[in-house]
N, C-alpha and C. Protein backbone atom coordinates (compact mmCIF):
# COMPACT_ATOMS: atom_id res chain seq x y z
N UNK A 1 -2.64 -14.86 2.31
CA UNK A 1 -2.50 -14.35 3.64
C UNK A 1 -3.82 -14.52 4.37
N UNK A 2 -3.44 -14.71 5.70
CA UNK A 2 -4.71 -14.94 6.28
C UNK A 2 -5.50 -13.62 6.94
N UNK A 3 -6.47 -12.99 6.54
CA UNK A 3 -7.34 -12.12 6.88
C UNK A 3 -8.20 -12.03 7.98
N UNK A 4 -8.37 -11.90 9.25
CA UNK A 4 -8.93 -12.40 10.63
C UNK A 4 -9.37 -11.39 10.35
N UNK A 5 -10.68 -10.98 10.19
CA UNK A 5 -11.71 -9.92 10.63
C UNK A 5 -12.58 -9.96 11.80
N UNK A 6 -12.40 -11.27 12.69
CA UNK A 6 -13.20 -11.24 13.73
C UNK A 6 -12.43 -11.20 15.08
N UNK A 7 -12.78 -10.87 16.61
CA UNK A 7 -11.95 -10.52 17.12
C UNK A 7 -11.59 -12.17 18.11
N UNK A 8 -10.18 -12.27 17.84
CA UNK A 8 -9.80 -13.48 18.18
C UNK A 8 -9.91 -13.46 19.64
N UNK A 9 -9.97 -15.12 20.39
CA UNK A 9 -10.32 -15.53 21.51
C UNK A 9 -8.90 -15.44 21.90
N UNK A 10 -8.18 -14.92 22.18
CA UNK A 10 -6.74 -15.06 22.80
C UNK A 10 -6.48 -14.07 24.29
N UNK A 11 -6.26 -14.68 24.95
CA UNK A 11 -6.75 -14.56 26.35
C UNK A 11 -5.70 -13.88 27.21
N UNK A 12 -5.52 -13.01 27.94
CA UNK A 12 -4.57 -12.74 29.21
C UNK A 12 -4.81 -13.81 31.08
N UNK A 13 -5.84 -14.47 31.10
CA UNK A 13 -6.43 -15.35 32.19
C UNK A 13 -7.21 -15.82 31.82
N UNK A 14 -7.90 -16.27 32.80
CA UNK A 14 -9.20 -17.09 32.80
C UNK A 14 -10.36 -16.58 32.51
N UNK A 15 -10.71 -15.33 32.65
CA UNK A 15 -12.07 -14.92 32.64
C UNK A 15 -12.22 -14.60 31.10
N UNK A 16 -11.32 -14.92 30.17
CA UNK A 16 -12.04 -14.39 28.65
C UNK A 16 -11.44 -12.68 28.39
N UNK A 17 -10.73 -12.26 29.27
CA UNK A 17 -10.35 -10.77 29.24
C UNK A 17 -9.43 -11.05 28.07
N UNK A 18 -9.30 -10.05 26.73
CA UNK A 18 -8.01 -9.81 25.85
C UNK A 18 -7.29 -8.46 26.62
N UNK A 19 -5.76 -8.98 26.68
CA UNK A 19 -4.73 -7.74 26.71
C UNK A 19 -4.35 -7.27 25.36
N UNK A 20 -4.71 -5.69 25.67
CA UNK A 20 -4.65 -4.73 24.62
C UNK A 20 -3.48 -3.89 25.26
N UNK A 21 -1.98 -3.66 24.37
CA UNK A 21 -1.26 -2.35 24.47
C UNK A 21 -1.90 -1.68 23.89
N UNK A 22 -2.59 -0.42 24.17
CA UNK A 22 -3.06 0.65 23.98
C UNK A 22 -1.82 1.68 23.72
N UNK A 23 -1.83 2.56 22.22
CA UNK A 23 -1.12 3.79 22.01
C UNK A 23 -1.77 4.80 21.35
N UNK A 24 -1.29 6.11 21.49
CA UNK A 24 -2.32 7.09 20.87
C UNK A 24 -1.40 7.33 19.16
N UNK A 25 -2.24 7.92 18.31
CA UNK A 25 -1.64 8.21 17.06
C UNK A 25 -2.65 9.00 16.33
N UNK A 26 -2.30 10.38 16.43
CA UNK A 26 -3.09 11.08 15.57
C UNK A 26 -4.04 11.93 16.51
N UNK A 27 -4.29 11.34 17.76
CA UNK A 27 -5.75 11.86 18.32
C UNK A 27 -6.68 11.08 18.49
N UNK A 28 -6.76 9.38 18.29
CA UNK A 28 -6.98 8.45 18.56
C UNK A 28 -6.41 7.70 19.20
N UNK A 29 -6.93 6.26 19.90
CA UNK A 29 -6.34 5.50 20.84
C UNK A 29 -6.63 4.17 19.93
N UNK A 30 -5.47 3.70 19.30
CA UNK A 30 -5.71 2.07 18.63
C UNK A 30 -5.26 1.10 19.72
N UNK A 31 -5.13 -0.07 19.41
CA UNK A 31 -4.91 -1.46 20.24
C UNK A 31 -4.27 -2.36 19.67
N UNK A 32 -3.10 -3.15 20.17
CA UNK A 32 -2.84 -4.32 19.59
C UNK A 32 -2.56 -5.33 20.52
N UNK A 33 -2.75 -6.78 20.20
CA UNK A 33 -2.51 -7.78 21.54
C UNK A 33 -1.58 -7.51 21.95
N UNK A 34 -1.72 -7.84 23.09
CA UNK A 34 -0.03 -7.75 23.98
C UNK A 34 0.86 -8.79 23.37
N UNK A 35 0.00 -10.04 23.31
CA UNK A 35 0.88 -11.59 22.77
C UNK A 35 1.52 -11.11 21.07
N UNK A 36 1.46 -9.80 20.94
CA UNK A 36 1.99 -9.33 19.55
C UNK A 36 3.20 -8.92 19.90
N UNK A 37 3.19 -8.01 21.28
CA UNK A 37 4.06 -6.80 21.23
C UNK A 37 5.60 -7.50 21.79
N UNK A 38 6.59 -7.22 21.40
CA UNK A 38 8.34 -7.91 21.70
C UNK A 38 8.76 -7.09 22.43
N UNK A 39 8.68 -5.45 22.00
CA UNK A 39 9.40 -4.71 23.08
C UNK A 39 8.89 -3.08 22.71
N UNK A 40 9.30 -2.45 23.51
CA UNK A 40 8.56 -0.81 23.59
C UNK A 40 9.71 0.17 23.59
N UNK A 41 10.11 0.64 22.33
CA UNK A 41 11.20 1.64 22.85
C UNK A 41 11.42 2.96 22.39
N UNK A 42 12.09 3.46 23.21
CA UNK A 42 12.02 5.20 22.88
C UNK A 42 12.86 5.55 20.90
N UNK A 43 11.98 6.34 20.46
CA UNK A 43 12.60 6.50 18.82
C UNK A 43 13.89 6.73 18.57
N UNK A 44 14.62 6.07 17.44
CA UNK A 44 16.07 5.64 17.75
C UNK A 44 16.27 6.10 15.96
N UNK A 45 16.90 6.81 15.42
CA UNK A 45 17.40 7.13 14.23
C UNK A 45 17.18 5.38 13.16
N UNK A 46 17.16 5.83 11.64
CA UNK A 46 16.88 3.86 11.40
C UNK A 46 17.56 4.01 10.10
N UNK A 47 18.42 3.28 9.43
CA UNK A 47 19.23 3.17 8.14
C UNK A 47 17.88 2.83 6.99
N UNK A 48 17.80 4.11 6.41
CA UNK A 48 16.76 4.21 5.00
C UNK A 48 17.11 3.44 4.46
N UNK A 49 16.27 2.76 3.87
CA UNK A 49 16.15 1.70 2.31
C UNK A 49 15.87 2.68 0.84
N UNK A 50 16.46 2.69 0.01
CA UNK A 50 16.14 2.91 -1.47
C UNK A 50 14.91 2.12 -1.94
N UNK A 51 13.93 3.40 -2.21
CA UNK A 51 13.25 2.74 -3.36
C UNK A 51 12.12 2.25 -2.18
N UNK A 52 11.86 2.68 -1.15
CA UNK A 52 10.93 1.46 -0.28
C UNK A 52 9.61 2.42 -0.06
N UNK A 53 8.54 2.31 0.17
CA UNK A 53 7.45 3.06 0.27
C UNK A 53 7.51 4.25 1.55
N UNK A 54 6.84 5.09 0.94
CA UNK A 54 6.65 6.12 2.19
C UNK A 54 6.94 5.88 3.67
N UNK A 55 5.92 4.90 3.83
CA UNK A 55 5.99 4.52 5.42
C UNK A 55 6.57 3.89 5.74
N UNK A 56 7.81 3.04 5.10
CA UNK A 56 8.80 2.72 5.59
C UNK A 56 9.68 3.64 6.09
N UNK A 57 10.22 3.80 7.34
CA UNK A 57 11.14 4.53 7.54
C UNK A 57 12.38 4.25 7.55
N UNK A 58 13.13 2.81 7.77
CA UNK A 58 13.96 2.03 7.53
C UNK A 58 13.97 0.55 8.60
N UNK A 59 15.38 0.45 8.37
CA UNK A 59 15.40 -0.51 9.81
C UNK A 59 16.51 -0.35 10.39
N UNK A 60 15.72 -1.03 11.65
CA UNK A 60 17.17 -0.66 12.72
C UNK A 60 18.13 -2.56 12.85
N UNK A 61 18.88 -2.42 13.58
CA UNK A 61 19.50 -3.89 14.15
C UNK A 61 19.25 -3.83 15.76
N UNK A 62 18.20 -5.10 15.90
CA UNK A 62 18.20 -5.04 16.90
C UNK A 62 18.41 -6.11 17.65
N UNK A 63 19.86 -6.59 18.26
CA UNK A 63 20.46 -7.80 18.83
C UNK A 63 20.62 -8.49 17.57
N UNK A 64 21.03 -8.15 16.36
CA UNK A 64 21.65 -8.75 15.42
C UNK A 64 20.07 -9.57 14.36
N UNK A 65 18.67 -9.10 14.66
CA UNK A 65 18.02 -8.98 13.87
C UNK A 65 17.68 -7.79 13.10
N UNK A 66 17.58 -7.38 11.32
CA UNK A 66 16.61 -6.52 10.96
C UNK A 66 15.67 -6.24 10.70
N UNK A 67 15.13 -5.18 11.41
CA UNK A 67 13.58 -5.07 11.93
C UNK A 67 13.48 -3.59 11.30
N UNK A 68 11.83 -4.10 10.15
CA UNK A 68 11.41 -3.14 9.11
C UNK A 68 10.72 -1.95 10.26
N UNK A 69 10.98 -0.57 9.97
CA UNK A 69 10.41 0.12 10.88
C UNK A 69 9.16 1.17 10.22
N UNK A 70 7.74 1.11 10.74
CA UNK A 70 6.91 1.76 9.82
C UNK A 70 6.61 2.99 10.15
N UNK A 71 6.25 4.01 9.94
CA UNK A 71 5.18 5.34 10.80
C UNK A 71 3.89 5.25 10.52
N UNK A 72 3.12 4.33 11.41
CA UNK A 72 2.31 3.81 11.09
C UNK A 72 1.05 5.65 10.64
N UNK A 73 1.70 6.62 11.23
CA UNK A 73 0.80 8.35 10.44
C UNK A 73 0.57 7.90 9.30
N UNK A 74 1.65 8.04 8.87
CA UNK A 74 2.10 7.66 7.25
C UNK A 74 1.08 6.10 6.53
N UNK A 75 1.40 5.61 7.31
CA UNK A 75 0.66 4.36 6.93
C UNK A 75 -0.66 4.32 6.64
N UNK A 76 -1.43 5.43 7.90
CA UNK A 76 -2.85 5.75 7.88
C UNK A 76 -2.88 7.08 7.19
N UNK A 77 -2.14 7.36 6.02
CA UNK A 77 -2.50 8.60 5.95
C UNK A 77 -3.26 9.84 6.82
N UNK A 78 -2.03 9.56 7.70
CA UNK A 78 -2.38 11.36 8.91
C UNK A 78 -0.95 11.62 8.47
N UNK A 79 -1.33 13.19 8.92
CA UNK A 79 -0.34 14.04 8.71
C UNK A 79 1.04 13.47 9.79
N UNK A 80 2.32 13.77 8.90
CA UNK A 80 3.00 13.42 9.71
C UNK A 80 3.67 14.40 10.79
N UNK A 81 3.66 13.71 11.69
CA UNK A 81 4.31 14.83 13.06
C UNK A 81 5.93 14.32 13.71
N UNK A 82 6.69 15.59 14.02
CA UNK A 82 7.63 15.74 14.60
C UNK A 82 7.90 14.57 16.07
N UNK A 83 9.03 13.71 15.50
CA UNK A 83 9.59 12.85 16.91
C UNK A 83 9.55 13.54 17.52
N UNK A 84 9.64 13.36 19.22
CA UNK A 84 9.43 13.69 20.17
C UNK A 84 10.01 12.40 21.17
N UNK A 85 10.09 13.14 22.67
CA UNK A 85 10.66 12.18 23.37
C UNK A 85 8.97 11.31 23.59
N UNK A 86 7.71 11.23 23.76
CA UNK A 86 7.23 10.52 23.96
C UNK A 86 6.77 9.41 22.99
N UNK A 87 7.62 9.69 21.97
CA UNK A 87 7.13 8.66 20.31
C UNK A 87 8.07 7.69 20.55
N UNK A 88 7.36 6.58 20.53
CA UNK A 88 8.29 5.18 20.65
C UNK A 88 7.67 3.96 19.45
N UNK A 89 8.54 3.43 19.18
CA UNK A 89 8.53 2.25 18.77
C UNK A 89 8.05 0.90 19.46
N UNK A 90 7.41 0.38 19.07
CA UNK A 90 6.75 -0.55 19.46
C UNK A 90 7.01 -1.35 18.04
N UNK A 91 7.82 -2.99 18.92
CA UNK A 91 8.45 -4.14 17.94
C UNK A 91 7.19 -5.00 18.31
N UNK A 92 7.07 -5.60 16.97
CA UNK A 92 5.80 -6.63 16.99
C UNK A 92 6.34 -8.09 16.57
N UNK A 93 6.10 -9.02 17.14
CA UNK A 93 6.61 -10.62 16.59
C UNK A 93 5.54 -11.05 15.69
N UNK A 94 5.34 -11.04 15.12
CA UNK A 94 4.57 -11.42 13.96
C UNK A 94 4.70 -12.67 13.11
N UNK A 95 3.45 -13.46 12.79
CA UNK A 95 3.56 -14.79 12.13
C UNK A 95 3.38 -14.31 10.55
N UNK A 96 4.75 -14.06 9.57
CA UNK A 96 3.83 -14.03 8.17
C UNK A 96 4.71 -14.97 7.41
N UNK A 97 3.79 -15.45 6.66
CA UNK A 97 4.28 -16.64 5.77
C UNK A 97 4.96 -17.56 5.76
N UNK A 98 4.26 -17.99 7.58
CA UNK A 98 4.89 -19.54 8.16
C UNK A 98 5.64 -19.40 8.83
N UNK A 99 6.37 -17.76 9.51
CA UNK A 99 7.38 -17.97 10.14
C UNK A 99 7.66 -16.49 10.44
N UNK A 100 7.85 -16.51 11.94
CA UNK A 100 7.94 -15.61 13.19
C UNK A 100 9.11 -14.01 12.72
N UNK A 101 8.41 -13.28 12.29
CA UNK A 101 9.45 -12.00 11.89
C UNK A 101 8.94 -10.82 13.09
N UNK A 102 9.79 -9.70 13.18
CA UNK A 102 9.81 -8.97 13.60
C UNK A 102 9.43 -7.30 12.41
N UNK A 103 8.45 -6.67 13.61
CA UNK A 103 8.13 -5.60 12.40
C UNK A 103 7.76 -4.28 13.51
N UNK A 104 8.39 -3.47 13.38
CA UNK A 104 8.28 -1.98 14.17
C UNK A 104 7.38 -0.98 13.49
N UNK A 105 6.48 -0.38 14.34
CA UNK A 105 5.60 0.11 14.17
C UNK A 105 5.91 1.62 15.31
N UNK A 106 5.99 2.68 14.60
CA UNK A 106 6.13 4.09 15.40
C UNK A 106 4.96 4.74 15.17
N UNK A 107 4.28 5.11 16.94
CA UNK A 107 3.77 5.64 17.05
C UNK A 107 3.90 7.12 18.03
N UNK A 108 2.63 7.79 18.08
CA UNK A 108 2.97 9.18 19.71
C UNK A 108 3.08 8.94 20.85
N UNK A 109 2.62 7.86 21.35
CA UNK A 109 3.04 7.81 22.84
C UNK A 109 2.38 6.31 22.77
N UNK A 110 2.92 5.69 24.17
CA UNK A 110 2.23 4.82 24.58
C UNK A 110 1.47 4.86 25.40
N UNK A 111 -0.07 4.26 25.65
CA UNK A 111 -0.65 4.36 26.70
C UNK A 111 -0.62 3.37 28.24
N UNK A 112 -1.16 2.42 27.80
CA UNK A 112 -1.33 1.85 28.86
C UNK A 112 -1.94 0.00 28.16
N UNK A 113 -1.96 -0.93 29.36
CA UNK A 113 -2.38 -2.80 28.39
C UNK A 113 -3.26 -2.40 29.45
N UNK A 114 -4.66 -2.81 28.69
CA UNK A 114 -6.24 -2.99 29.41
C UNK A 114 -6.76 -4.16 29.44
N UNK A 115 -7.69 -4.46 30.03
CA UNK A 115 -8.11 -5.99 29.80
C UNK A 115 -9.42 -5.58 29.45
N UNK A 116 -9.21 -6.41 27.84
CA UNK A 116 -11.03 -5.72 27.35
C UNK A 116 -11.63 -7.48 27.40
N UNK A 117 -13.07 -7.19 28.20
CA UNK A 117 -13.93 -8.02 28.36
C UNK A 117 -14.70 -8.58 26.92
N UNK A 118 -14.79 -9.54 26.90
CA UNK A 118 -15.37 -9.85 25.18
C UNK A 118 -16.58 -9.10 25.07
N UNK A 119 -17.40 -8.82 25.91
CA UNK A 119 -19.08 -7.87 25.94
C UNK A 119 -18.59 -6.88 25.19
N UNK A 120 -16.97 -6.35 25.69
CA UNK A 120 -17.12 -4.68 24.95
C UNK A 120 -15.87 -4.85 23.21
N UNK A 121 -16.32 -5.82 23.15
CA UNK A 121 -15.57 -6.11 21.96
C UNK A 121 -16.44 -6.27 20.24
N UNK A 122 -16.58 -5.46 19.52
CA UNK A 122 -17.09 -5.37 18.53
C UNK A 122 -16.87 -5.42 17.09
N UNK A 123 -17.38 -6.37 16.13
CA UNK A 123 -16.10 -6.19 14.86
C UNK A 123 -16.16 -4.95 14.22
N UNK A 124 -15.43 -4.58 13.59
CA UNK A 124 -15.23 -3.41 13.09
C UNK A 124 -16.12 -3.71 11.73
N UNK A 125 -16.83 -2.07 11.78
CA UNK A 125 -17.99 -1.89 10.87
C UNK A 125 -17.21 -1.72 9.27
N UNK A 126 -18.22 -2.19 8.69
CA UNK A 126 -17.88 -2.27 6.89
C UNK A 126 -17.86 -1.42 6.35
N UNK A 127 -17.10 -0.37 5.62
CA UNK A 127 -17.17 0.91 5.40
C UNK A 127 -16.50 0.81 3.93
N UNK A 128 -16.82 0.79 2.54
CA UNK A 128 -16.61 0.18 1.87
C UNK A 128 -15.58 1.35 1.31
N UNK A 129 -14.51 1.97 0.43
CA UNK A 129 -13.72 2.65 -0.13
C UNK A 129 -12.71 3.46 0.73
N UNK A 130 -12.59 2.84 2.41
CA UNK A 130 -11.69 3.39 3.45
C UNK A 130 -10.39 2.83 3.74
N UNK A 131 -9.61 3.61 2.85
CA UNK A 131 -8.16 2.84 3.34
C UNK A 131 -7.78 2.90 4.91
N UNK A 132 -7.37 2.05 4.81
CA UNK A 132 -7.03 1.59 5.64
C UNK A 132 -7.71 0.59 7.13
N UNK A 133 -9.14 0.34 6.28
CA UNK A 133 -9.85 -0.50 7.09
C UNK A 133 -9.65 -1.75 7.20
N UNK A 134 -8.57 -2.16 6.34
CA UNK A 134 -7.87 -3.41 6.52
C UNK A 134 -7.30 -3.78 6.96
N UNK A 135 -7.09 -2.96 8.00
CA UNK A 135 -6.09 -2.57 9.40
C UNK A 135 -6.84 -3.09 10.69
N UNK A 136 -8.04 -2.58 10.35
CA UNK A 136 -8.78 -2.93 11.91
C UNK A 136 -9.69 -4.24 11.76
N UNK A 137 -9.28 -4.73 13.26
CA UNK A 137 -10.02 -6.10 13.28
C UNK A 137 -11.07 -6.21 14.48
N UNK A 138 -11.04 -5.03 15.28
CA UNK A 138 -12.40 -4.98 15.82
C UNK A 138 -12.29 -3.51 16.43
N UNK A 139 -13.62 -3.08 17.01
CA UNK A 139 -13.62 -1.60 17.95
C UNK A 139 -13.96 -2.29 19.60
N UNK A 140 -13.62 -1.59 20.49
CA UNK A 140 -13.72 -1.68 21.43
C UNK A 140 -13.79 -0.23 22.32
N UNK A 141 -15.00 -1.11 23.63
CA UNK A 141 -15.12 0.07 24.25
C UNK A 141 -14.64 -0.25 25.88
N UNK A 142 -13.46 0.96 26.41
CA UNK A 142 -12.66 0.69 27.76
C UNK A 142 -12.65 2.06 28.59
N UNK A 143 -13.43 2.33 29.51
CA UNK A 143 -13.79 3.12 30.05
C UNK A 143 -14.23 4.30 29.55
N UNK A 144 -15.11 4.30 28.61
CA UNK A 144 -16.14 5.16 27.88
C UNK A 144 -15.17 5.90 27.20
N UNK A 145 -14.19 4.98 26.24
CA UNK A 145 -13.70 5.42 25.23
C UNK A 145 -13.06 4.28 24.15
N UNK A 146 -13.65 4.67 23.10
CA UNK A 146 -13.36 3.68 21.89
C UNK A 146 -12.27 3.73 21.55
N UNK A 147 -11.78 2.32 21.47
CA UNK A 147 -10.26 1.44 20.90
C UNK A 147 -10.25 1.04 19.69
N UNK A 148 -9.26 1.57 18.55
CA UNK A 148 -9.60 1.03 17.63
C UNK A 148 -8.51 -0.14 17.40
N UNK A 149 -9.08 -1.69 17.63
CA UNK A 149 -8.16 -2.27 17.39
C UNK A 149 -7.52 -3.15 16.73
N UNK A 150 -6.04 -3.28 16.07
CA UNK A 150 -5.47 -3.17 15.10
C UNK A 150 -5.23 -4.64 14.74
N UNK A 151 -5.04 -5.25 13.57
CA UNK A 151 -4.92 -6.58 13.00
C UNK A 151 -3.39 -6.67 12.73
N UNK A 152 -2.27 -6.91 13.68
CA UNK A 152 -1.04 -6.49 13.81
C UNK A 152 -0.36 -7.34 12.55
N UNK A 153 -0.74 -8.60 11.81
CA UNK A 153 -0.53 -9.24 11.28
C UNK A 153 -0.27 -8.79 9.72
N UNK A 154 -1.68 -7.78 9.24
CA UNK A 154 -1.89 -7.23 8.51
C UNK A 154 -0.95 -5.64 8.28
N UNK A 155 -0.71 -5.17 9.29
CA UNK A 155 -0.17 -4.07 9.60
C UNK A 155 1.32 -4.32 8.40
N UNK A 156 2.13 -5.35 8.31
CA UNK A 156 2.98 -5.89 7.96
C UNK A 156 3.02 -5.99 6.35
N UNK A 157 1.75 -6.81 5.90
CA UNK A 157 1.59 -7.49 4.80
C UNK A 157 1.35 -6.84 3.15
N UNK A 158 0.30 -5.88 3.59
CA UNK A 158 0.46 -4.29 2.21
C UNK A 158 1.47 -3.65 1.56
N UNK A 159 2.56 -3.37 2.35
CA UNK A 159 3.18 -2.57 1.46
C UNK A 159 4.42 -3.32 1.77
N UNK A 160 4.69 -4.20 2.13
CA UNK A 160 5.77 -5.68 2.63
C UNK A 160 6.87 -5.44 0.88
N UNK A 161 6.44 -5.27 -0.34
CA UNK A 161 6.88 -4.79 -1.62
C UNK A 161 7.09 -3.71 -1.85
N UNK A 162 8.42 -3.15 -2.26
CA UNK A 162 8.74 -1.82 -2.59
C UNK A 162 7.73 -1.30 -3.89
N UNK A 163 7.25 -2.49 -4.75
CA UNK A 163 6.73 -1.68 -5.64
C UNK A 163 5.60 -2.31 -5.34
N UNK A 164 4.83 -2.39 -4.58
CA UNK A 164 3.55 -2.51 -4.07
C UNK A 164 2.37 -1.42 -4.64
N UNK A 165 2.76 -0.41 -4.24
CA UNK A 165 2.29 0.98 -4.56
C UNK A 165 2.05 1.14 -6.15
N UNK A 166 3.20 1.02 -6.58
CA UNK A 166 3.04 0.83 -8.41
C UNK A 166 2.35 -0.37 -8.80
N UNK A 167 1.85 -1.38 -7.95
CA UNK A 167 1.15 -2.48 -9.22
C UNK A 167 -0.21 -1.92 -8.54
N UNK A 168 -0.52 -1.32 -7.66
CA UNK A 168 -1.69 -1.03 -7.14
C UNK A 168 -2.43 -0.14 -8.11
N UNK A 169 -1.64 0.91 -8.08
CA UNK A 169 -1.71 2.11 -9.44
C UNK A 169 -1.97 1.41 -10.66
N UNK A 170 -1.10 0.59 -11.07
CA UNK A 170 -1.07 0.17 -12.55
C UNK A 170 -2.83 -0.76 -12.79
């Protein structure tokens, strides 16, 4: 799998600006490209899988694709919190293993797509025994508040195996 730790040149115009959907989760504000995001929707009940890791929550059908749905709390180990009408799903198109899938990611709300200037774009610092730092592919700063933002690719690829968790352990 391919591992991008640096923050890619992928552009919303001309001036070098990246579009970031911005959502909150936890009490933080993460980021993912817009050229990631498929669609934004309010939390919708999802048919459980047997046997599938925590943060899977299931999947739904959506226009006759199935699309894995995560809590990404769960994912980052935060506590998990009560749906609500402002918790939505956010569908991601994703390139893994040669070919274009779909992967849902639930978070607390959505915020807002910013255009972060490459100046305020920073890779994310090395912090060696932090799960889940394999998540972030750079920090950013958008009106005097830090973005942490997310490697949507990767988001997918960890626990993609039901018994993922057990060969990790073993």
């Amino acid at each position: 799998m391919h591992n991008d730790t640096s923050p890619r040149e992928e552009t919303g115009g001309g001036d070098g600006a990246r579009k970031v959907l911005t959502f909150s989760l936890g009490g933080e504000v993460y980021g993912v490209d817009i050229l990631r995001v498929m669609e934004i929707r309010g939390w919708s009940p999802v048919t459980r899988l047997p046997q599938s890791p925590e943060s899977l929550l299931g999947v739904l059908n959506l226009r006759g694709v199935i699309v894995p749905i995560v809590d990404l709390r769960i994912r980052f180990g935060l506590a998990a919190a009560e749906f609500n009408a402002l918790t939505v799903t956010i569908v991601l198109s994703l390139e893994i293993g040669g070919a274009r899938k779909e992967y849902g990611i639930v978070v607390d709300s959505v915020r807002d797509v910013v255009d972060l200037a490459p100046g305020s774009i920073r890779a994310a610092p090395e912090v060696g025994g932090v799960r889940g730092n394999e998540f972030i592919e750079a920090i950013a700063t958008h009106e005097e508040q830090m973005l942490i933002l997310l490697n949507a690719e990767s988001l997918a690829a960890p626990e993609s195996s039901p018994n993922l968790a057990a060969e990790q352990a073993a």
